[in-house]
Protein backbone atom coordinates (compact mmCIF):
# COMPACT_ATOMS: atom_id res chain seq x y z
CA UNK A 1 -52.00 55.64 41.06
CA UNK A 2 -53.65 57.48 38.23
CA UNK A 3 -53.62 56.53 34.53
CA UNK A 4 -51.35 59.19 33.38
CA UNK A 5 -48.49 58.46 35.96
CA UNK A 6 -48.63 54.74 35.24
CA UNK A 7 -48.21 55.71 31.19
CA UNK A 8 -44.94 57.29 32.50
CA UNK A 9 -43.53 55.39 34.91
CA UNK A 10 -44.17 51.65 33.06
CA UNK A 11 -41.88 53.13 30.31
CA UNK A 12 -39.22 54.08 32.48
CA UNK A 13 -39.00 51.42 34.30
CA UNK A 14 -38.39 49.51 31.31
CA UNK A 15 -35.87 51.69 29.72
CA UNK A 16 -34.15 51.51 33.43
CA UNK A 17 -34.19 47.75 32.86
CA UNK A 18 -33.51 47.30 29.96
CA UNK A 19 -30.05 49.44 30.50
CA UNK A 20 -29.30 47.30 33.90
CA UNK A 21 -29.51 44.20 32.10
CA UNK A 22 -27.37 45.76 29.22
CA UNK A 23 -24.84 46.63 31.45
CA UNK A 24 -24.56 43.46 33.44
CA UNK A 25 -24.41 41.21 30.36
CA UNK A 26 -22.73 43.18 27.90
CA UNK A 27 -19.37 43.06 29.21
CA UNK A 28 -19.62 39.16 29.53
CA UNK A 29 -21.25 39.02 26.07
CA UNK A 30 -18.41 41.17 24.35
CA UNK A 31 -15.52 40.05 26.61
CA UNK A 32 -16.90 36.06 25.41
CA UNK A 33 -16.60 37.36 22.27
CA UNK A 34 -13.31 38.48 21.83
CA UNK A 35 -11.79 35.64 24.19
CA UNK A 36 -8.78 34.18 22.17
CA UNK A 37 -9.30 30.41 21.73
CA UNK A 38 -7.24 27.80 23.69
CA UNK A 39 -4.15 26.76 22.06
CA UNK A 40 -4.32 23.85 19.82
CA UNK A 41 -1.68 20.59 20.98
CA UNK A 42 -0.33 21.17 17.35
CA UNK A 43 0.57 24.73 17.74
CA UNK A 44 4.36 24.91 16.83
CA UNK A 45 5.16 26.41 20.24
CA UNK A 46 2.32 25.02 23.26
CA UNK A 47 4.97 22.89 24.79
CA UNK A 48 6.42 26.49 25.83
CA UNK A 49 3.11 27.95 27.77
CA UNK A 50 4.20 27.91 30.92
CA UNK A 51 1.96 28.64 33.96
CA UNK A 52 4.35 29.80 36.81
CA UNK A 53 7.11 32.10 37.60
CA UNK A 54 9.18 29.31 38.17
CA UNK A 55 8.68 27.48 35.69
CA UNK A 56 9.39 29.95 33.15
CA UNK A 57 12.68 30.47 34.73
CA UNK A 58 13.96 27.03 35.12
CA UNK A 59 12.87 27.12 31.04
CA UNK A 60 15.11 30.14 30.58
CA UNK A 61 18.09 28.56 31.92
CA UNK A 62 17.49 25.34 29.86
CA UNK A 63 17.54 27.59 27.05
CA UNK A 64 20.63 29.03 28.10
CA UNK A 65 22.36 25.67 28.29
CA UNK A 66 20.97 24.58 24.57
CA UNK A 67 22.98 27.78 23.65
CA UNK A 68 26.15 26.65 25.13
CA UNK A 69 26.05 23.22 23.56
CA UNK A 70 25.52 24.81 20.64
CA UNK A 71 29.15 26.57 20.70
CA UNK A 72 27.78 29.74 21.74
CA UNK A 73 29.67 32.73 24.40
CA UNK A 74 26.70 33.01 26.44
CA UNK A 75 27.27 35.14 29.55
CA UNK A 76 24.66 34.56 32.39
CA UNK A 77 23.58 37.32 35.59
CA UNK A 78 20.85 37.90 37.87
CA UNK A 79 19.71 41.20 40.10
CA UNK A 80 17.77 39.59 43.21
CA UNK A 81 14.57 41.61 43.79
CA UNK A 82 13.72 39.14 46.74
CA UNK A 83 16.13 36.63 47.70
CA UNK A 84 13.51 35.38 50.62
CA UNK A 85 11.00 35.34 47.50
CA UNK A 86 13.16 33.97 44.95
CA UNK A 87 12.54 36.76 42.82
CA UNK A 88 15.12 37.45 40.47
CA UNK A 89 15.67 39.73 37.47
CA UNK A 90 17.76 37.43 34.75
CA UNK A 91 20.33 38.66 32.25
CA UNK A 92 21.46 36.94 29.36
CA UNK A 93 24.30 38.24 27.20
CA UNK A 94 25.44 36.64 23.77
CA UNK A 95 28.67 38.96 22.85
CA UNK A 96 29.10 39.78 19.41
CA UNK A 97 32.02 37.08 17.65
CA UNK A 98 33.90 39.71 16.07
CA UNK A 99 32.75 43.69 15.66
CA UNK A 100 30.57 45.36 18.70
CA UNK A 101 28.91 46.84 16.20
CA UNK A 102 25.29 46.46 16.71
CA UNK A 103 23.53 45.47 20.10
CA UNK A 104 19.59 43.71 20.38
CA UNK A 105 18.48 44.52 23.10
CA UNK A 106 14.73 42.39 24.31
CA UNK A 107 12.83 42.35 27.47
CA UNK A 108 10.24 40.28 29.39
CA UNK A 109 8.01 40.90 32.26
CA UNK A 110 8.11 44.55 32.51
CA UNK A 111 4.12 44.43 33.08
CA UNK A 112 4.58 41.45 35.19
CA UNK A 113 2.24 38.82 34.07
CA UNK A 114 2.34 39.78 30.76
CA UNK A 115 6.03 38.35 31.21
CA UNK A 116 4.42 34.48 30.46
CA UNK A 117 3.98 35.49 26.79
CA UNK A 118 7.04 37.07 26.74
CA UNK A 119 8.62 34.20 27.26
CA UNK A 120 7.27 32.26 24.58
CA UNK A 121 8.61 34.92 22.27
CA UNK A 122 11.74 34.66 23.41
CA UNK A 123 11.83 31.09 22.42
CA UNK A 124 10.35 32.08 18.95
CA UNK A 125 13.41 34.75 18.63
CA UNK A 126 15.94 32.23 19.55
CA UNK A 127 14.18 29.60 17.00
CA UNK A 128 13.56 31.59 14.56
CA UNK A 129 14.82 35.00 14.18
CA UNK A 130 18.10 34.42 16.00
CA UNK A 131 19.86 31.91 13.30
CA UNK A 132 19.79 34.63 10.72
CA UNK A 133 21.00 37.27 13.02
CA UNK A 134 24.81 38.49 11.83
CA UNK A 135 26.30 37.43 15.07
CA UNK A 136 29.35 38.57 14.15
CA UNK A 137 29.16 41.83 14.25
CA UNK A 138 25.33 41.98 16.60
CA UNK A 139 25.35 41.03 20.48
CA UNK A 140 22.29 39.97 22.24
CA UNK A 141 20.85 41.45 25.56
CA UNK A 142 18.50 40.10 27.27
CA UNK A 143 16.59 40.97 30.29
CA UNK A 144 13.77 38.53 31.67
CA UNK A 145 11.51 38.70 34.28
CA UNK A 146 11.96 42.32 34.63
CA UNK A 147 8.91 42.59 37.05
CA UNK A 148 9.52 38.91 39.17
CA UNK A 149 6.79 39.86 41.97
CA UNK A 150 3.83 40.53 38.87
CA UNK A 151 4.74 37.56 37.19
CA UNK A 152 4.71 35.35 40.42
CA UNK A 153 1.74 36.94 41.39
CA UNK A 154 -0.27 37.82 38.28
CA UNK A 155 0.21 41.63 38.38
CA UNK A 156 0.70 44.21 35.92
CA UNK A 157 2.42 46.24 38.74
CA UNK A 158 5.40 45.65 41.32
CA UNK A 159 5.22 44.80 44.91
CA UNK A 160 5.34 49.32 45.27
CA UNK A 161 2.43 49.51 42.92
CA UNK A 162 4.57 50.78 40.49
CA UNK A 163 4.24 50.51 36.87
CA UNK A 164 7.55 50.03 35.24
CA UNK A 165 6.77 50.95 32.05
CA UNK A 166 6.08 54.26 33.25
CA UNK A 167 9.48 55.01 34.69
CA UNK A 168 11.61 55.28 31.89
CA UNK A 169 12.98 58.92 33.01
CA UNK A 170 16.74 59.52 32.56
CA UNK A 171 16.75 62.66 34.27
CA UNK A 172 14.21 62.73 37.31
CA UNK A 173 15.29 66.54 38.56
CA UNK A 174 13.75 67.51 35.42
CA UNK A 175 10.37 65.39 36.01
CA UNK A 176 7.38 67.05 36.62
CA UNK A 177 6.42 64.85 39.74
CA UNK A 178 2.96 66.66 39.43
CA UNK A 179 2.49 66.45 35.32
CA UNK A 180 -1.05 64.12 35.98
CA UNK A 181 -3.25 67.16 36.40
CA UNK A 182 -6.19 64.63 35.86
CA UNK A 183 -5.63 62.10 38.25
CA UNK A 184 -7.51 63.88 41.26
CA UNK A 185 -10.31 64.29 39.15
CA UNK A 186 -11.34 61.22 38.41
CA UNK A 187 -9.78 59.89 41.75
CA UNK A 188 -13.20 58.77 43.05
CA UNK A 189 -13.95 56.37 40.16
CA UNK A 190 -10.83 54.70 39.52
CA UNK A 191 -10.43 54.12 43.39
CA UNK A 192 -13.64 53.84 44.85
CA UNK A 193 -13.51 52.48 48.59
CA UNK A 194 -16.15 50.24 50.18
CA UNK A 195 -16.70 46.95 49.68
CA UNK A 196 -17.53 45.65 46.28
CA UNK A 197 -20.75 43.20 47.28
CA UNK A 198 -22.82 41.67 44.76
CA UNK A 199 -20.16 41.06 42.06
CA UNK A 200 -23.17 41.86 39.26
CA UNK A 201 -24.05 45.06 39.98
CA UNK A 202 -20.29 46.07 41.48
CA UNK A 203 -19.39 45.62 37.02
CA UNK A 204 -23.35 47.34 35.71
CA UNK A 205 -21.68 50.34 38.18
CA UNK A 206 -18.93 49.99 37.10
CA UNK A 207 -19.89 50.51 33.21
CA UNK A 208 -22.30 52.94 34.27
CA UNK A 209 -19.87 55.15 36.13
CA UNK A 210 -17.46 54.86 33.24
CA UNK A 211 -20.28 56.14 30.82
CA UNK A 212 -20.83 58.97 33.35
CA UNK A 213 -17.30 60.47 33.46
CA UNK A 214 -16.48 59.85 29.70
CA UNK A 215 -19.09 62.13 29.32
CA UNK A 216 -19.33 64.15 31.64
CA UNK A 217 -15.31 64.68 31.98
CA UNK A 218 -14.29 63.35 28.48
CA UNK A 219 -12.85 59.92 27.36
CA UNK A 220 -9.50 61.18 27.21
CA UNK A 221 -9.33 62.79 30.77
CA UNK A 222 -10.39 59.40 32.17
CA UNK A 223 -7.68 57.27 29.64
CA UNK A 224 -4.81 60.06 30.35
CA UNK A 225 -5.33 59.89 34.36
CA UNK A 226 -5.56 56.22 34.17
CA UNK A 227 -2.41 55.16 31.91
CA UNK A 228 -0.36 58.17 32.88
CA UNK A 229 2.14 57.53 35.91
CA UNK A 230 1.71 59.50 39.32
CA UNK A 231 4.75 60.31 41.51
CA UNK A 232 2.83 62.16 44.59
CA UNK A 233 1.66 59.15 45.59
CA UNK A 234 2.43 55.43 46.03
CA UNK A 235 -1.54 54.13 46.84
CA UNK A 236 -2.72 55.21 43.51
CA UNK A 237 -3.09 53.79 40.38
CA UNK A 238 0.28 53.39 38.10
CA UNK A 239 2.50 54.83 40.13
CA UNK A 240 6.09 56.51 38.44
CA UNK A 241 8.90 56.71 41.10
CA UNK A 242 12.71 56.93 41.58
CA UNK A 243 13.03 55.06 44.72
CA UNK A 244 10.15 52.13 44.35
CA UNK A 245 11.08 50.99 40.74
CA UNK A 246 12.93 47.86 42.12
């Protein structure tokens, strides 16, 4: 190998390096970084982290039954998803005393697991916010658990792969069923196949790839296919459907 060709290639090879070893350990770097820090035992509220489906229900109805001793019209429901799964959608309504004049409505679970944080604020509503509520004239309505299976399972989708929080469509004859234009496009990345392998350099491609089609298709192409829902199909990504919802 000649002098000139080594002068160019032991450069590149660094810069190639350096940018694999970037990408490998900047995610874990930043991701370390930003990690919220474990609840403290004196944290008003860490005796309500729960770390199960169940759990958080059989909390819910305890909660339901502090209500009642406290002399309040509470008025219980539930929409089984999955009987065989115990999966259930609860509904808990506190009618107004006097006037139906104003209605709260709250909701937990809708991105499944993100239901377990939900429930702590329910208990912060009910502690906090609830006493000064005008409950004579103001109703409560709430639905938990709105997703059961991604809460029992840890996903942000359904058992149909369907986001619920992209199905919020009154009138689906007037739906565009095809309005993600952008979803083919960047089909490939978001849903590679293969197997994943080494775990390492699966997430350095992954960055990598990212890089490559925010540039080379624009950040908001990639965001817009990704968060936007997609009714042609039920195997991709966030998918928006009448039929699959529950």
């Amino acid at each position: 190998m000649n002098k000139k060709l080594k002068k160019i290639l032991i450069p590149l090879l660094c810069i190639v390096l350096v940018v694999v070893i970037i990408s490998i350990a900047g995610p874990y770097l930043v991701l370390s970084g930003a990690r919220q820090p474990e609840i403290e035992d004196g944290y008003a509220y860490s005796e309500y982290f729960y770390n199960s489906y169940d759990e958080i229900r059989a909390h819910l109805k305890q909660r339901v039954e502090k209500l009642k001793n406290d002399g309040i019209t509470v008025n219980v429901s539930e929409y089984a998803v999955d009987k065989n799964d115990s999966l259930y959608i609860d509904n808990i309504y506190l009618p107004s005393a006097k006037e139906k004049e104003n209605l709260i409505v709250l909701t937990t679970g809708v991105h499944g697991m993100e239901g377990y944080i939900g429930s702590v604020m329910l208990d912060v509503f009910f502690e906090e916010i609830y006493p000064d509520i005008d409950t004579e004239k103001t109703g409560i309505l709430v639905v938990a658990n709105v997703n059961p299976y991604g809460m029992k399972y840890m996903r942000r989708y359904n058992e149909n792969n369907v986001d619920l929080n992209r199905n919020f469509i009154l009138d689906w004859s007037s739906f565009d069923l095809t309005s993600n234009k952008d979803y083919p496009e960047v089909k490939e990345f978001l849903q590679p196949e293969g197997k994943i392998g080494n775990a390492l350099w699966h997430e350095a491609g992954f960055y990598l790839n990212l890089a490559k089609e925010a540039i080379t298709k624009g950040a908001d192409k990639v965001s817009d296919a990704l968060l936007t829902g997609r009714a042609y199909s039920t195997t991709v990504l966030t998918v928006n459907t009448k039929t699959l919802c529950i």
